[in-house]
N, C-alpha and C. Protein backbone atom coordinates (compact mmCIF):
# COMPACT_ATOMS: atom_id res chain seq x y z
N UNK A 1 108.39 42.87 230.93
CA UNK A 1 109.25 43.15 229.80
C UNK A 1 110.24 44.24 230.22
N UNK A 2 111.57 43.78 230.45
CA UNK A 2 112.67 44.95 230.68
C UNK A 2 112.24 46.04 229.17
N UNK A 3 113.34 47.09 229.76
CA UNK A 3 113.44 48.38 229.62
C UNK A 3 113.87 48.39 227.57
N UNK A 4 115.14 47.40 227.54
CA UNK A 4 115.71 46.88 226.36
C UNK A 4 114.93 46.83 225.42
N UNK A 5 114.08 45.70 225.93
CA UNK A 5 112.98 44.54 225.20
C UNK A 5 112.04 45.77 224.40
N UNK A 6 111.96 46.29 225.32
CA UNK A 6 110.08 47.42 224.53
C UNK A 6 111.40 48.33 223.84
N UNK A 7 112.32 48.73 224.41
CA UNK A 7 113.30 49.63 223.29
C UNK A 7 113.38 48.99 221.67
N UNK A 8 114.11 47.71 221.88
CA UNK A 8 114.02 46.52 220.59
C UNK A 8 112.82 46.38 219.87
N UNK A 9 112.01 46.45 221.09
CA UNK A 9 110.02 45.87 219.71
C UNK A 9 109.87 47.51 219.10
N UNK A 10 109.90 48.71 220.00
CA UNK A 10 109.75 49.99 219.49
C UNK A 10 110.75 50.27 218.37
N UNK A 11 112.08 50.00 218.06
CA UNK A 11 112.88 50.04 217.02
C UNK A 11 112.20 49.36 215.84
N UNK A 12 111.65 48.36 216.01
CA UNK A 12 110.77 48.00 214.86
C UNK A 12 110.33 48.48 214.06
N UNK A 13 109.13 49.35 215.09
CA UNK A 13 108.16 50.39 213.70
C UNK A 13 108.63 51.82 213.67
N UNK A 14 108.58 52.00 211.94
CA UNK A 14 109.16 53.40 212.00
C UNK A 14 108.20 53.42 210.78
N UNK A 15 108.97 55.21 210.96
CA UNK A 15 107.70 56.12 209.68
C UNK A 15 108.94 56.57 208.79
N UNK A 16 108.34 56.55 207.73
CA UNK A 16 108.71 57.54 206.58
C UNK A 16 108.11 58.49 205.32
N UNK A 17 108.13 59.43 205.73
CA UNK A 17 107.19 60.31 204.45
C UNK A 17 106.82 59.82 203.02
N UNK A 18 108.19 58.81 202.67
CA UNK A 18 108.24 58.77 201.62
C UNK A 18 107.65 57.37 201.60
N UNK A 19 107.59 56.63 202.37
CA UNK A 19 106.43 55.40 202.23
C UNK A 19 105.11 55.04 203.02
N UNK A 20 103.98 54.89 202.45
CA UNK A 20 102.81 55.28 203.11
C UNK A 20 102.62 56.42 203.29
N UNK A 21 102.75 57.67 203.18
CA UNK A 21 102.99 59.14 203.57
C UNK A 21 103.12 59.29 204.88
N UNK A 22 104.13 58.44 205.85
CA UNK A 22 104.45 58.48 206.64
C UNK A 22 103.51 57.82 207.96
N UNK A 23 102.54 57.08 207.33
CA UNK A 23 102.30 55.86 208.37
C UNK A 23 102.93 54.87 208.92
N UNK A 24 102.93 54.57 210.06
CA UNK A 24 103.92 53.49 210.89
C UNK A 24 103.66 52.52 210.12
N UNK A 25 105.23 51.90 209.69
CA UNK A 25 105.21 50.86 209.09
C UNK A 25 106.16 49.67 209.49
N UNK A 26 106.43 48.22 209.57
CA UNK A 26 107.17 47.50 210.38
C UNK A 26 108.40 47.74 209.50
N UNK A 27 110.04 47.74 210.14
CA UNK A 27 110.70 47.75 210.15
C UNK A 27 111.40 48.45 208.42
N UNK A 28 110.74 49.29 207.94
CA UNK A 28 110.89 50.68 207.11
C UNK A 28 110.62 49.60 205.86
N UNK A 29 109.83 48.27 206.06
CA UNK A 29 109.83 47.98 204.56
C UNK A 29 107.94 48.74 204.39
N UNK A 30 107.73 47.98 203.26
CA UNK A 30 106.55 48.94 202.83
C UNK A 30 105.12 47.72 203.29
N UNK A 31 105.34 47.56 204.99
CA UNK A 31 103.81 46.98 205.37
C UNK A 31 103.52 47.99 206.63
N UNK A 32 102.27 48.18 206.50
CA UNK A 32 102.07 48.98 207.60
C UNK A 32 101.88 48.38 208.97
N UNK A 33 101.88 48.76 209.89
CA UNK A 33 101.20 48.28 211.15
C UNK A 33 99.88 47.97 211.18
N UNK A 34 99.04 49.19 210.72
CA UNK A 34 97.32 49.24 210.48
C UNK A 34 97.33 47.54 209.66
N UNK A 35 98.10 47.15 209.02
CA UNK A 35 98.22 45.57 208.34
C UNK A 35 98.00 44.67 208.84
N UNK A 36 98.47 44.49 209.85
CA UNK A 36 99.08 43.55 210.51
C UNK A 36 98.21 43.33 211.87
N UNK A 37 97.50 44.75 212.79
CA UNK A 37 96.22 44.91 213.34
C UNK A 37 95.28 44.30 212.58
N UNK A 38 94.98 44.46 211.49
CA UNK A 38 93.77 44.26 210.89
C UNK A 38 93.57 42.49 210.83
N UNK A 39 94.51 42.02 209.96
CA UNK A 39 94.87 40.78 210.12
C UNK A 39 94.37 40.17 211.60
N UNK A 40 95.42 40.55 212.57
CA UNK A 40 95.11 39.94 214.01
C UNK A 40 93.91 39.86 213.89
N UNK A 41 92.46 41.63 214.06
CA UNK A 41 91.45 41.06 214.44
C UNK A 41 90.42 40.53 213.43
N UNK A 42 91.02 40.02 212.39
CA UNK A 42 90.38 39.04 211.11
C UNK A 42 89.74 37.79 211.54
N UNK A 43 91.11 37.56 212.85
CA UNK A 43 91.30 35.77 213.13
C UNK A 43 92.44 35.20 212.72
N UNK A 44 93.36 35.47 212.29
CA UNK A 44 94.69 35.24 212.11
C UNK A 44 95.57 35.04 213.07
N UNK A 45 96.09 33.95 213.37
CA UNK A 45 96.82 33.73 214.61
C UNK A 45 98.44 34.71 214.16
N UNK A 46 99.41 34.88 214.79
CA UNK A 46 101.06 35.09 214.93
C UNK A 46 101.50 34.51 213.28
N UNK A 47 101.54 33.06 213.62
CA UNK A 47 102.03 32.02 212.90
C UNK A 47 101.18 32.07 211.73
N UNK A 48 99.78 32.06 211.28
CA UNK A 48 99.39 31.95 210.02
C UNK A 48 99.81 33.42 209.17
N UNK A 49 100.24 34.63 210.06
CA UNK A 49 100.31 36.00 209.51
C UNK A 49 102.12 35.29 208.83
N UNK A 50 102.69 35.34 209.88
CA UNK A 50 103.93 34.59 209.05
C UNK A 50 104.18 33.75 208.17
N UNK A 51 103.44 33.19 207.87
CA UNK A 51 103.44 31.96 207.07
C UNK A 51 102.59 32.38 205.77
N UNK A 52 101.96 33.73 205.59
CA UNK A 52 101.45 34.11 204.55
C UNK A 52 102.22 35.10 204.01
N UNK A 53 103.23 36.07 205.40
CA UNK A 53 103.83 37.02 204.93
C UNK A 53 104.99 36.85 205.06
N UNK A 54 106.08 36.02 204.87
CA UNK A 54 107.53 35.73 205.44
C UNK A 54 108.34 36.89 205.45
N UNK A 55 107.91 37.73 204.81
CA UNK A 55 108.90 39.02 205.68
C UNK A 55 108.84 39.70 207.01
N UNK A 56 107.72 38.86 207.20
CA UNK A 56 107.42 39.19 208.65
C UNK A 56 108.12 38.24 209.78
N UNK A 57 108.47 38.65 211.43
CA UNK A 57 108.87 37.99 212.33
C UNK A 57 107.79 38.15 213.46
N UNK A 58 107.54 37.41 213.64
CA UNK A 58 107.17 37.04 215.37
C UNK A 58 107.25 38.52 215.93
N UNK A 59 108.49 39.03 216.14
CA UNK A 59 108.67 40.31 216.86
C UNK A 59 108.03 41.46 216.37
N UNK A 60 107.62 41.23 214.74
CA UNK A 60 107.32 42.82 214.20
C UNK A 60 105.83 42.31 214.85
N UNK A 61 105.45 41.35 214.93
CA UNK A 61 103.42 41.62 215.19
C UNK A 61 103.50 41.63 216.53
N UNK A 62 104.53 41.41 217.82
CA UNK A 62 104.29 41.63 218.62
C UNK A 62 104.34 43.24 218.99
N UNK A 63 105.67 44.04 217.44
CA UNK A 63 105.73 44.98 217.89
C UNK A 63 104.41 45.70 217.40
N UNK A 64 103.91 45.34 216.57
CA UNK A 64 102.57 46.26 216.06
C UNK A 64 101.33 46.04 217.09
N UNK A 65 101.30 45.26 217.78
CA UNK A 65 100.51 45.20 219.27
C UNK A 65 100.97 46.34 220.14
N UNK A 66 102.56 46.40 220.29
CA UNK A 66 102.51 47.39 221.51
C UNK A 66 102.37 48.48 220.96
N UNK A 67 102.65 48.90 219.58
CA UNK A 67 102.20 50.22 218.80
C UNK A 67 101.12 50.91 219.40
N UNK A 68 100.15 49.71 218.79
CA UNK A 68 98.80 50.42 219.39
C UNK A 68 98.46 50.33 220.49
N UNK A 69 98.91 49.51 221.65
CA UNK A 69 98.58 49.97 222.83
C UNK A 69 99.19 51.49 223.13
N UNK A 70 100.36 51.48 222.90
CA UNK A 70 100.96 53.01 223.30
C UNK A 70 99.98 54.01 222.26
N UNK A 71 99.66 53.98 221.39
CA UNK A 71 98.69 54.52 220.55
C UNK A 71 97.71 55.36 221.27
N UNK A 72 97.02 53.67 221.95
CA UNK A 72 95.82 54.48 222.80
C UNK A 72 95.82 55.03 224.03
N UNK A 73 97.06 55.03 224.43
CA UNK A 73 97.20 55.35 225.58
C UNK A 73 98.11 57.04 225.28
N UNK A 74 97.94 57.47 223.85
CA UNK A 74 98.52 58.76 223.36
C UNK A 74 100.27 59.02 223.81
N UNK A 75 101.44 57.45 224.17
CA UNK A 75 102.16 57.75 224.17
C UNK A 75 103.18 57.14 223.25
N UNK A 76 103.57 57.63 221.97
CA UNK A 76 104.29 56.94 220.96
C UNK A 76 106.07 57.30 220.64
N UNK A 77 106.85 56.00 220.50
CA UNK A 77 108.10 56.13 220.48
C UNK A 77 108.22 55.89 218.89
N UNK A 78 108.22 56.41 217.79
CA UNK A 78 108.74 55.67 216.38
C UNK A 78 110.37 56.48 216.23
N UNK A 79 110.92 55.49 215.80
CA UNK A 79 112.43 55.16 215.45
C UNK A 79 112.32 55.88 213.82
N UNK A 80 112.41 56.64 213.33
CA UNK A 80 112.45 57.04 211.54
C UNK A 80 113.41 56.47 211.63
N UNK A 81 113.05 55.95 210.02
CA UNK A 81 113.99 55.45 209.10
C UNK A 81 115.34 56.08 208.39
């Protein structure tokens, strides 16, 4: 994944105080990331999360994957809203 690409999926999730009290949330509407993790390890494929949540894209659950990898690896980029 070029340099761009993880810039673009990291623009995704951002925080704001004033929604969630500032938990990472996909693209400043009001779903969190922790959402969208949880889902995945439910059993929820990409496509059934979309197809339940249409405000969602392909890109925001790939970006809430690399969230938490950088998460656990204690190095995080969020974009505020």
């Amino acid at each position: 994944m070029s340099n761009e690409e993880i810039s673009k999926l990291v623009s995704r999730i951002t925080s704001n105080p004033g929604i969630f009290g500032g938990r990472p949330i996909i693209r400043g509407m009001r779903f969190p990331v922790a959402d969208v993790l949880e889902l995945l390890a439910c059993g929820m494929t990409a496509e059934q999360i979309i197809e339940e949540h249409p405000i969602l894209e392909k890109e925001d659950i790939q970006a809430a994957l690399y969230y938490a990898a950088l998460r656990l690896k204690n190095v995080v980029f969020v974009h505020a809203a």
